[in-house]
C-alpha atoms as a PDB file:
ATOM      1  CA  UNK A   1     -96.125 -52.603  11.375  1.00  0.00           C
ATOM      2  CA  UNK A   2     -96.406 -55.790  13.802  1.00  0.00           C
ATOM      3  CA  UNK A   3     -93.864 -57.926  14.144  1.00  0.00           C
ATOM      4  CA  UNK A   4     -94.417 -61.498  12.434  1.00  0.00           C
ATOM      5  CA  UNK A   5     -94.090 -64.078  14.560  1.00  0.00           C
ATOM      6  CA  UNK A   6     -92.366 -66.857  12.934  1.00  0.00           C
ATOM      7  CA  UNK A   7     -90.580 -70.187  14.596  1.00  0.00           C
ATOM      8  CA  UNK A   8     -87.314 -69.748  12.737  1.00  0.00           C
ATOM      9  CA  UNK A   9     -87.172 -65.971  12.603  1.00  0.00           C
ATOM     10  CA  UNK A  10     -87.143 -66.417   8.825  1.00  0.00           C
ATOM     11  CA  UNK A  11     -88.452 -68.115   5.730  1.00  0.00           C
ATOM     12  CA  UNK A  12     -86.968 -70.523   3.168  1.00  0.00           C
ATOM     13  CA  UNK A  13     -88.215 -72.550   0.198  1.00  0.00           C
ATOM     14  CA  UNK A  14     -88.945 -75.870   2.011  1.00  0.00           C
ATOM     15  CA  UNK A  15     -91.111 -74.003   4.877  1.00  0.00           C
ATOM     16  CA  UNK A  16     -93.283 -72.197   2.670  1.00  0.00           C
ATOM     17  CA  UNK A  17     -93.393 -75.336   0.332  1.00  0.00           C
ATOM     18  CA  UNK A  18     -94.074 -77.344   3.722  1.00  0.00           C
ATOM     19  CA  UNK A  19     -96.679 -74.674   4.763  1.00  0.00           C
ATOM     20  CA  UNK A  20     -98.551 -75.163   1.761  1.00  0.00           C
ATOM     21  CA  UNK A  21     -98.601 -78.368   1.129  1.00  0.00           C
ATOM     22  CA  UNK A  22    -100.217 -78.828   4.499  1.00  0.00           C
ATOM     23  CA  UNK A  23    -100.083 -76.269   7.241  1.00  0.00           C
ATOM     24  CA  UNK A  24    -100.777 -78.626   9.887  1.00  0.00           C
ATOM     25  CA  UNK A  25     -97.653 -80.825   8.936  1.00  0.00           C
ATOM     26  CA  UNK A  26     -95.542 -77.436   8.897  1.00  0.00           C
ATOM     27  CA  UNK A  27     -96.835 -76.721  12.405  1.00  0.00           C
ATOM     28  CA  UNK A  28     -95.410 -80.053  13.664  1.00  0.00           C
ATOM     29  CA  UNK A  29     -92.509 -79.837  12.065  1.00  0.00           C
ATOM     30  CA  UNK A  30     -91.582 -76.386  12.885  1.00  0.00           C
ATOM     31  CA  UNK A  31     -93.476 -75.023  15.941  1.00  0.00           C
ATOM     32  CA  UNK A  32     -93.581 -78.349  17.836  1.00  0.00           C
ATOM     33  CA  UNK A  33     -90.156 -79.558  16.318  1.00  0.00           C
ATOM     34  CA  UNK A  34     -90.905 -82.784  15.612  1.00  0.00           C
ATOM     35  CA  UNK A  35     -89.733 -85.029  12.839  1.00  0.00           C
ATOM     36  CA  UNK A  36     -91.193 -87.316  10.389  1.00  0.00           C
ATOM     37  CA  UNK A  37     -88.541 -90.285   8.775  1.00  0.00           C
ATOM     38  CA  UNK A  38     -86.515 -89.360   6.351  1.00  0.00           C
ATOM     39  CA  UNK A  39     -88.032 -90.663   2.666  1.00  0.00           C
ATOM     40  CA  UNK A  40     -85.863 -92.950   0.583  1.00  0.00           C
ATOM     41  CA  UNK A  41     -86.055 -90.617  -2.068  1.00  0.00           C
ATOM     42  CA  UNK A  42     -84.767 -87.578  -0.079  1.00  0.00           C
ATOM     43  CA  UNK A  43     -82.159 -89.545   1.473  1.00  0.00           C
ATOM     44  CA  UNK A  44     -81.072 -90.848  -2.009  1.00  0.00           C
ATOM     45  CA  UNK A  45     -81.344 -86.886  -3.161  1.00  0.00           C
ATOM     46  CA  UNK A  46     -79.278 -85.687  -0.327  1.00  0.00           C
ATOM     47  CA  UNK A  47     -76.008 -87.740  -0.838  1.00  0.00           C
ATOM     48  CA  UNK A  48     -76.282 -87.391  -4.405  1.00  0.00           C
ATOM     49  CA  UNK A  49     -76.528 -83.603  -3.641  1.00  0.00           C
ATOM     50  CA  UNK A  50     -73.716 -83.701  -0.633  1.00  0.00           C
ATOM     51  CA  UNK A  51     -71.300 -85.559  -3.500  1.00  0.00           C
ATOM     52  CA  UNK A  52     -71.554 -83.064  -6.407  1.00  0.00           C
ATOM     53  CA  UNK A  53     -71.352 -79.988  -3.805  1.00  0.00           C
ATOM     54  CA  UNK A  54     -67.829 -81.990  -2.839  1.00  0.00           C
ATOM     55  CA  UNK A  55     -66.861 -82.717  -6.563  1.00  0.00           C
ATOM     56  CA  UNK A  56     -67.408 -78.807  -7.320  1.00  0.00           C
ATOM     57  CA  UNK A  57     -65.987 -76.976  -4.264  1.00  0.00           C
ATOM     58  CA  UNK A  58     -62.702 -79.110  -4.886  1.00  0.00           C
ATOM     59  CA  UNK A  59     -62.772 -77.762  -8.228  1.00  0.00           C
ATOM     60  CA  UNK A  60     -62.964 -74.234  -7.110  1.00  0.00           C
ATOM     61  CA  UNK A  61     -59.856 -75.083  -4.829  1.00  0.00           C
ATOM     62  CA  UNK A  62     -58.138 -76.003  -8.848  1.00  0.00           C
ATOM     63  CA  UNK A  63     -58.078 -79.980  -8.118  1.00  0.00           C
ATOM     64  CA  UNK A  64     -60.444 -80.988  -9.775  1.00  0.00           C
ATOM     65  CA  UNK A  65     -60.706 -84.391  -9.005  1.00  0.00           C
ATOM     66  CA  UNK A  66     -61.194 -87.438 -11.185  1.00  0.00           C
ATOM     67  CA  UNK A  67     -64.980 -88.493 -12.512  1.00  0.00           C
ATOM     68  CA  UNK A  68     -64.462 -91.688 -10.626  1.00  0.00           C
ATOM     69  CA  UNK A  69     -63.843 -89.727  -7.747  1.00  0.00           C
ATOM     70  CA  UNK A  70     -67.030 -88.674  -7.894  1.00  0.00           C
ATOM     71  CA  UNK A  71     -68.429 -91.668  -6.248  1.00  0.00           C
ATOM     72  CA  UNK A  72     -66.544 -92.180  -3.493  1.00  0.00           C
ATOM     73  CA  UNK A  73     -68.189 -88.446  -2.286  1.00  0.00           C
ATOM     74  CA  UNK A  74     -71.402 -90.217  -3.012  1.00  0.00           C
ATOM     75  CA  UNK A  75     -70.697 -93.325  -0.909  1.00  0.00           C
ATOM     76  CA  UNK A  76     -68.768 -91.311   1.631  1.00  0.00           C
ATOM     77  CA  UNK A  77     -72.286 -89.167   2.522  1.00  0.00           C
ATOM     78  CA  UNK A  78     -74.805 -91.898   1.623  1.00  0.00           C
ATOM     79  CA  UNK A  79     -72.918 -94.555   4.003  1.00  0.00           C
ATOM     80  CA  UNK A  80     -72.321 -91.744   7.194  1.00  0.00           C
ATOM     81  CA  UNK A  81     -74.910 -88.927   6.711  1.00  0.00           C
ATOM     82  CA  UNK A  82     -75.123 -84.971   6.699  1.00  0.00           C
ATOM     83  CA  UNK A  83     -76.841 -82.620   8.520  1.00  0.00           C
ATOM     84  CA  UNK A  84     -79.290 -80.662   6.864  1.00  0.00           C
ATOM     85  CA  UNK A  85     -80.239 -77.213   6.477  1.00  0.00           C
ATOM     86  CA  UNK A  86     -82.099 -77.051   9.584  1.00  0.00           C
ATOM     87  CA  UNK A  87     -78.888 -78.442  11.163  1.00  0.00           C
ATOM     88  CA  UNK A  88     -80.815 -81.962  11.747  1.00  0.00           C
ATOM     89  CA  UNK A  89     -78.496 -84.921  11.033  1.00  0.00           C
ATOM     90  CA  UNK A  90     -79.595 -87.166   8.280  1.00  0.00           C
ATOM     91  CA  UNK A  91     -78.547 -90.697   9.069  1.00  0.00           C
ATOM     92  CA  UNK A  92     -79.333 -94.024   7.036  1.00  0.00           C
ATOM     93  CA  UNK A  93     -80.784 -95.286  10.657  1.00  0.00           C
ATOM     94  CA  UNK A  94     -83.533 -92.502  10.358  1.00  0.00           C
ATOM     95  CA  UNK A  95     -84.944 -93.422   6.690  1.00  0.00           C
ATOM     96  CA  UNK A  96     -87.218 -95.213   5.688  1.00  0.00           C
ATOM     97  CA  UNK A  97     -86.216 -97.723   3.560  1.00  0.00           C
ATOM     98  CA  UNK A  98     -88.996 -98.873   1.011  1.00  0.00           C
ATOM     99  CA  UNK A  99     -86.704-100.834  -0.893  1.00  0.00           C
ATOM    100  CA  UNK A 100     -83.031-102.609  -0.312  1.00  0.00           C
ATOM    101  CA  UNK A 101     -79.936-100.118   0.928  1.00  0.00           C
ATOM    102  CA  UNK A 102     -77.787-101.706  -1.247  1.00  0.00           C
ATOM    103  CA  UNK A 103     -79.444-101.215  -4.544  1.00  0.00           C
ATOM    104  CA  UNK A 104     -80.037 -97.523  -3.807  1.00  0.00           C
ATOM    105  CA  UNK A 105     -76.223 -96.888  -2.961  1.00  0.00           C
ATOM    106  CA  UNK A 106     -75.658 -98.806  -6.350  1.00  0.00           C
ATOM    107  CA  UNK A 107     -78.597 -96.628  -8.153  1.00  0.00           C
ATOM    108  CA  UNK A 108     -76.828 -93.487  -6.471  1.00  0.00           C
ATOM    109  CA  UNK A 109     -73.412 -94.338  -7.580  1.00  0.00           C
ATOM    110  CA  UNK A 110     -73.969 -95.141 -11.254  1.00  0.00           C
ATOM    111  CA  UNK A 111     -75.966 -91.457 -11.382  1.00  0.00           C
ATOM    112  CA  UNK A 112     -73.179 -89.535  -9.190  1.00  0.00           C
ATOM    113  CA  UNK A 113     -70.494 -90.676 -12.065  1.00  0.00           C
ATOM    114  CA  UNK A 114     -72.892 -90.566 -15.291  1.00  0.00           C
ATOM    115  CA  UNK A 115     -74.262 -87.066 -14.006  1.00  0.00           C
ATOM    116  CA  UNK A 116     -70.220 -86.430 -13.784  1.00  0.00           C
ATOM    117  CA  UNK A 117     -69.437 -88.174 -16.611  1.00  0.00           C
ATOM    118  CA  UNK A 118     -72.071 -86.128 -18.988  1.00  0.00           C
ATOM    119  CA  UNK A 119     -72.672 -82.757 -17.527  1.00  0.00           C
ATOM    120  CA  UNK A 120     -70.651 -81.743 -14.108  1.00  0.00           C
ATOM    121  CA  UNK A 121     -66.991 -82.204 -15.954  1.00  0.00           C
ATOM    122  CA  UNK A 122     -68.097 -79.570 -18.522  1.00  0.00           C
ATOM    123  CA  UNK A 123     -69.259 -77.125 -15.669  1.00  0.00           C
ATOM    124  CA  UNK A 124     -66.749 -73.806 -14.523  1.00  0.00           C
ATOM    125  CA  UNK A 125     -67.953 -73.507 -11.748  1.00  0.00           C
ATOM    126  CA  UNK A 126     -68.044 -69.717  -9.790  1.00  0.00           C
ATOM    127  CA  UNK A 127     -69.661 -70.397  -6.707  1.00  0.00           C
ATOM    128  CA  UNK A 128     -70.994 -73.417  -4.462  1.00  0.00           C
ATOM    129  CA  UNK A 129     -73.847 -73.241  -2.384  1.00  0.00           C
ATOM    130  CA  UNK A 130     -74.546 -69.687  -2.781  1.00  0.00           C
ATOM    131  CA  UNK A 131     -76.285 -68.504   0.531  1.00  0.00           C
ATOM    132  CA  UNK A 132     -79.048 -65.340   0.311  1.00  0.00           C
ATOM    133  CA  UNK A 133     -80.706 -63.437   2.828  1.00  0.00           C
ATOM    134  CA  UNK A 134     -83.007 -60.682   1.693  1.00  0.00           C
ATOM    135  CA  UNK A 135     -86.469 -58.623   2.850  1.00  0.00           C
ATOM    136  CA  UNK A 136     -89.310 -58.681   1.155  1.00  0.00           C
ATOM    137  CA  UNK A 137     -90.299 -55.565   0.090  1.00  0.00           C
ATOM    138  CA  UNK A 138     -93.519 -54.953   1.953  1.00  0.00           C
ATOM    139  CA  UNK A 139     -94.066 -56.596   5.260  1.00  0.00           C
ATOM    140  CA  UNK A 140     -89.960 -57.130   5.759  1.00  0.00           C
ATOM    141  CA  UNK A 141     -90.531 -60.647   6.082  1.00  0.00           C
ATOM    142  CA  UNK A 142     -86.735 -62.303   6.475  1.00  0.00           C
ATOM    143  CA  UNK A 143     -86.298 -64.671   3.678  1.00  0.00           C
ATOM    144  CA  UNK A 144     -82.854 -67.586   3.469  1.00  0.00           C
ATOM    145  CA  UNK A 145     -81.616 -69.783   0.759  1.00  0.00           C
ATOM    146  CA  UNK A 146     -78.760 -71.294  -0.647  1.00  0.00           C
ATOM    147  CA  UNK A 147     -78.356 -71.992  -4.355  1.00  0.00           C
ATOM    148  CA  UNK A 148     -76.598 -75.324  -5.550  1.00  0.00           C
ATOM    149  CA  UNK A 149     -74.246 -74.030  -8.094  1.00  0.00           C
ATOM    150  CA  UNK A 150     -73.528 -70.652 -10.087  1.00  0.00           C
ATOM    151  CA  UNK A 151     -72.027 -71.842 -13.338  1.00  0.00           C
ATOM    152  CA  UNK A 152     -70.350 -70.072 -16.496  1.00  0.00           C
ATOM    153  CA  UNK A 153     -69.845 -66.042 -17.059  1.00  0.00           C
ATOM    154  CA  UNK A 154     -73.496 -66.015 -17.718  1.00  0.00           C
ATOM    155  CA  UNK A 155     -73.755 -67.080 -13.540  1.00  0.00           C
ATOM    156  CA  UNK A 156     -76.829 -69.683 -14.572  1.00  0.00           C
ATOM    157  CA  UNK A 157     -78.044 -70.789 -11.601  1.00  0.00           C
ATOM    158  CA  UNK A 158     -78.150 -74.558 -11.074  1.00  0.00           C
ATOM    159  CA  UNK A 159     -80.003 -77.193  -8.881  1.00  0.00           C
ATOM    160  CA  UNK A 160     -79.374 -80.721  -8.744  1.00  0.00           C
ATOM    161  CA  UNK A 161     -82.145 -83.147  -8.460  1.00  0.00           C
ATOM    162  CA  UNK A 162     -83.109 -86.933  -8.475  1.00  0.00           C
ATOM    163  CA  UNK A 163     -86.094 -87.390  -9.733  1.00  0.00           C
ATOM    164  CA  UNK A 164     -88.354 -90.789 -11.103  1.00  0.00           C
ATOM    165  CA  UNK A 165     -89.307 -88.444 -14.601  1.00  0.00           C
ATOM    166  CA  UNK A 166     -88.407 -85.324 -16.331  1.00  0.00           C
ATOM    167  CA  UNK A 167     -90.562 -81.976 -15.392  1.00  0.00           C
ATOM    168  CA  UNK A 168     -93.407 -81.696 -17.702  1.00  0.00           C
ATOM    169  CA  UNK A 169     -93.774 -77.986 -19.653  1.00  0.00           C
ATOM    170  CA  UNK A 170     -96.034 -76.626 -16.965  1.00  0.00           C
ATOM    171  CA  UNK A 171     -94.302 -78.039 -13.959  1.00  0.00           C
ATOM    172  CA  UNK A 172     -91.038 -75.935 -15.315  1.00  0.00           C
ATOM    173  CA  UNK A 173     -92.484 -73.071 -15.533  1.00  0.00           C
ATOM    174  CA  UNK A 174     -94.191 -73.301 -12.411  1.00  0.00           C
ATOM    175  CA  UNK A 175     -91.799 -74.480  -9.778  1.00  0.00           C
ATOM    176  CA  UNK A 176     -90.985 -72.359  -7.170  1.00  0.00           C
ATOM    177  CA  UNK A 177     -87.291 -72.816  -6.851  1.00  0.00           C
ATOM    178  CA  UNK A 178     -86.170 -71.055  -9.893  1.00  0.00           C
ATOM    179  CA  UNK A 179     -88.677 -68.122  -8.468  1.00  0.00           C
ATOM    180  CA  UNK A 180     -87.320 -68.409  -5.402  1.00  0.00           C
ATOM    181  CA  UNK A 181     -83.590 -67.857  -6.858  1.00  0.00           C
ATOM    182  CA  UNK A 182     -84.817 -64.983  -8.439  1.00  0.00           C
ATOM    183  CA  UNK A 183     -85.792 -63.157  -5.248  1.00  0.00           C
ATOM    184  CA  UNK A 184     -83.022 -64.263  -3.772  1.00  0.00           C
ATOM    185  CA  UNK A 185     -80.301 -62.702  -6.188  1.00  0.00           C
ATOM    186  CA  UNK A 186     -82.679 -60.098  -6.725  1.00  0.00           C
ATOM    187  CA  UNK A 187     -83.254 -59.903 -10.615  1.00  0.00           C
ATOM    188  CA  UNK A 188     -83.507 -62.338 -13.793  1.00  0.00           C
ATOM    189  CA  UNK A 189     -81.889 -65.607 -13.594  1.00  0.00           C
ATOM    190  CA  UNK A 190     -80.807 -67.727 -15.972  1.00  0.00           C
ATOM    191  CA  UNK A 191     -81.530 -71.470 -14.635  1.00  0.00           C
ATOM    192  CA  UNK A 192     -81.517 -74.738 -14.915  1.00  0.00           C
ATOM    193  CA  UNK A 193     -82.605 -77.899 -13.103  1.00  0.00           C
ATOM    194  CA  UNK A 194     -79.986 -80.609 -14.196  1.00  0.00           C
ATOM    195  CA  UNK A 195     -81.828 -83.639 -13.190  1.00  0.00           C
ATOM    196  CA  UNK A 196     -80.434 -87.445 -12.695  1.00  0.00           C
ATOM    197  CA  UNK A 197     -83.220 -89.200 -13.770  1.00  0.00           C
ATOM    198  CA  UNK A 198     -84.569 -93.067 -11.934  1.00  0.00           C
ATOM    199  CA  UNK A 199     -85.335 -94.049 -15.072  1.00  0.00           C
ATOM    200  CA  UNK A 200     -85.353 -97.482 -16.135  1.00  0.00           C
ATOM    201  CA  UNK A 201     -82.394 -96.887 -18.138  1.00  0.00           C
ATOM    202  CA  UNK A 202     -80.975 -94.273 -15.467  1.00  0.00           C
ATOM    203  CA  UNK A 203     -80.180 -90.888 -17.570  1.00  0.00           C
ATOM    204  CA  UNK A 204     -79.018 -87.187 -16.993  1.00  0.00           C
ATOM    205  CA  UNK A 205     -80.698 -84.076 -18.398  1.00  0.00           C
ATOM    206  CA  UNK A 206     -80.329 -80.758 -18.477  1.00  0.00           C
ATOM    207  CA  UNK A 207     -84.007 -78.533 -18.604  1.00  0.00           C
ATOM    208  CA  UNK A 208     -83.355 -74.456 -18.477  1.00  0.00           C
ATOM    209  CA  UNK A 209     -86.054 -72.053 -17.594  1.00  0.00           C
ATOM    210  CA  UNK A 210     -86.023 -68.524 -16.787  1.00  0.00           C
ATOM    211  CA  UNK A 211     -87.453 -65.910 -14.087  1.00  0.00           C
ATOM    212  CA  UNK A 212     -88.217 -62.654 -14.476  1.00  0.00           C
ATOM    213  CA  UNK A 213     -89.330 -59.031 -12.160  1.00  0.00           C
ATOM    214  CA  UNK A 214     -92.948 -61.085 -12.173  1.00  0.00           C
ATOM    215  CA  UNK A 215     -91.436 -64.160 -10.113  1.00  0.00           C
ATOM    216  CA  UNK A 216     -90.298 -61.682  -7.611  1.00  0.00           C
ATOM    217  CA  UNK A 217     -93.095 -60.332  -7.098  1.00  0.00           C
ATOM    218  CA  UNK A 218     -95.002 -63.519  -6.903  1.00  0.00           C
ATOM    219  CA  UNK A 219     -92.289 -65.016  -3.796  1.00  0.00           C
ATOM    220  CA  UNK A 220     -93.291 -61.935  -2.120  1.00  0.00           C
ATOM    221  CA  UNK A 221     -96.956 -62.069  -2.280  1.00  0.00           C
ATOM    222  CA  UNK A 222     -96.411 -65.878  -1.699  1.00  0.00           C
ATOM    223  CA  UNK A 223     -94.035 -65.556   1.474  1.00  0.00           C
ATOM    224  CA  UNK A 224     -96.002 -62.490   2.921  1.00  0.00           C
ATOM    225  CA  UNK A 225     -98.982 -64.126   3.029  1.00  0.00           C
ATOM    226  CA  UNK A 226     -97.793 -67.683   4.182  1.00  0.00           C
ATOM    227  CA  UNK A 227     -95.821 -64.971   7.365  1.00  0.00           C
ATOM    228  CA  UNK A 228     -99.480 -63.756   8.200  1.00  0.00           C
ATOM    229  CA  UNK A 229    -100.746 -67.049   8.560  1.00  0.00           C
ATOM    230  CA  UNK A 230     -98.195 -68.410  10.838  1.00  0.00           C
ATOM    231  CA  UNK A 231     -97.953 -65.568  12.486  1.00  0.00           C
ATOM    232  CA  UNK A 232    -102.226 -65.798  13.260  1.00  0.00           C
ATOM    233  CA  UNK A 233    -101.860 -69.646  14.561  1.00  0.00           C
ATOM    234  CA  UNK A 234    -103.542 -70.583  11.061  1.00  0.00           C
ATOM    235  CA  UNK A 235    -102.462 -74.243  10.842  1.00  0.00           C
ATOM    236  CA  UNK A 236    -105.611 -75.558   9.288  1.00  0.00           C
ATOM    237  CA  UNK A 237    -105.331 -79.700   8.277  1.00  0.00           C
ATOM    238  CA  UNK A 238    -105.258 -80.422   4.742  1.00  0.00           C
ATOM    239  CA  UNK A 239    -105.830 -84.611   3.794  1.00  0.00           C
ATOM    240  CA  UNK A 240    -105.077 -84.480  -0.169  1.00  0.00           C
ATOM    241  CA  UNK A 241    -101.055 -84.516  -0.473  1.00  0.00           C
ATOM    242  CA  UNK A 242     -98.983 -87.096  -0.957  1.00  0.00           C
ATOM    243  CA  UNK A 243     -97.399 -86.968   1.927  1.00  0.00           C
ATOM    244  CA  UNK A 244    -100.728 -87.635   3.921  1.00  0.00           C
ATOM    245  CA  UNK A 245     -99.927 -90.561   5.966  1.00  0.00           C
ATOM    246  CA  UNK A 246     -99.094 -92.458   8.781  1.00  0.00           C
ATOM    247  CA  UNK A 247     -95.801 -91.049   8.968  1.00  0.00           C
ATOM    248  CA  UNK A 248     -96.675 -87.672   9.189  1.00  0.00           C
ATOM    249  CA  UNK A 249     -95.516 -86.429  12.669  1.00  0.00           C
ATOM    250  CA  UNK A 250     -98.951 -85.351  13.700  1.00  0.00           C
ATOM    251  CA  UNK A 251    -101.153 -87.936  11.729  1.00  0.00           C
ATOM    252  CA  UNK A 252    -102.965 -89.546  14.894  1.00  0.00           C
ATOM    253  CA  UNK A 253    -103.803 -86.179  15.993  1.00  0.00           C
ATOM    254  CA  UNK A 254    -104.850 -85.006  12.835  1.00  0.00           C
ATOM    255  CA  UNK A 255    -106.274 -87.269   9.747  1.00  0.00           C
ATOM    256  CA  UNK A 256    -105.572 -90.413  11.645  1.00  0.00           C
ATOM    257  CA  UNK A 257    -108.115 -89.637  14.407  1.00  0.00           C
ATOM    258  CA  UNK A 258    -110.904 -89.512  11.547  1.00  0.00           C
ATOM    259  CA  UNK A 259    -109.299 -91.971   9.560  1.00  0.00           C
ATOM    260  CA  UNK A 260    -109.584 -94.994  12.656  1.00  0.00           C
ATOM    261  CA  UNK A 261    -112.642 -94.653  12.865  1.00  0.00           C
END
């Protein structure tokens, strides 16, 4: 078997997400190392994310603290940053702000403490960013993760998110993450994405799904195939996401050239 050459040594969810969404962003992201502003939304994501993980691991300690509490862990990361998986620090200096500072923090505070308020003071908690490192089962491809929060005797696995709408049927169903989760335990999961929702009237919302033996063996089809292609050099460009734009690390070398002119 030939060893795969890969720029972290390993896999996770947000490179193969990154790799297909557009290989030739992953490639200047990961092989070339360099980095594109941090999005509003991510940023906004992140602290909300960095807050609960706070709220929940002082829980486990048996002080649970206070819901208002809950937004002071908000403000603490939102105001001062985190690094992030990847060990890159994410600072409010480094986003890109597409709308005031202020009325984000406020947006992220009023969620951190509903989200609390609702859902998170209900929670028993048994573990807090879970971490997972496992094979696949074919090409021994090294695959990391970390889950956001096993919850309940049942262990259902939980992720946090901040998101402008609710996931549609197909979209739960299809995401990756639960999948991902699955491999990653290595079984059935029970799961659920408990959203805090940018709604005009902000809201919280709990939507479960489940993965099964088929999930697995989808991530490892999925993974083993995206480790070939890095492995070959095969960063080809691709101009239709979202996140097709100047800011891209490698847009003037890439779409931009062809855009310009």
């Amino acid at each position: 078997m030939s060893v795969l050459q890969l720029p972290k040594g390993h896999l996770s969810l947000s490179q193969v997400r990154e790799y297909l969404a557009c290989p030739k962003r992953y490639y200047a992201k990961y092989v070339l190392q360099r980095q594109a502003p941090v999005a509003q939304e991510m940023y906004l994501g992140g602290a909300f994310h960095k807050g609960q993980e706070a709220y929940f691991k002082e829980t486990l300690r048996g002080a649970r603290p206070r819901v208002a509490d809950v937004s002071d862990f908000f403000a603490m990361f939102f105001n001062q940053g985190w690094p992030d998986e990847e060990g890159r620090e994410n600072l409010p200096d480094v986003v890109e702000w597409e709308q005031p500072q202020a009325q984000l923090f406020d947006l992220g505070q009023e969620l951190s403490t509903l989200y609390t308020e609702k859902i998170g003071q209900h929670l028993v908690p048994m573990e807090v960013e879970m971490s997972f490192s496992r094979k696949t089962a074919g090409l021994q491809v090294p695959v990391v993760g970390r889950i956001d929060l096993v919850e309940g005797t049942a262990g259902t696995l939980i992720d946090w998110k901040v998101k402008a709408r609710r996931f549609s049927p197909n979209e739960l169903i299809s995401d990756l993450q639960p999948s991902f989760y699955a491999f990653g335990v290595g079984g059935p999961v029970n799961f659920s994405f408990h959203l805090a929702l940018k709604t005009k009237v902000p809201a919280v919302e709990k939507m479960p799904t489940t993965r099964g033996n088929g999930a697995i063996a989808m991530v490892t089809e999925i993974v083993e195939g995206v480790a070939q292609a890095i492995s070959k050099g095969d960063f080809p460009m691709n101009p239709t996401p979202w996140m097709c734009n100047a800011s891209c690390p490698i847009w003037s070398e890439c779409v931009g050239k062809y855009r310009s002119n």
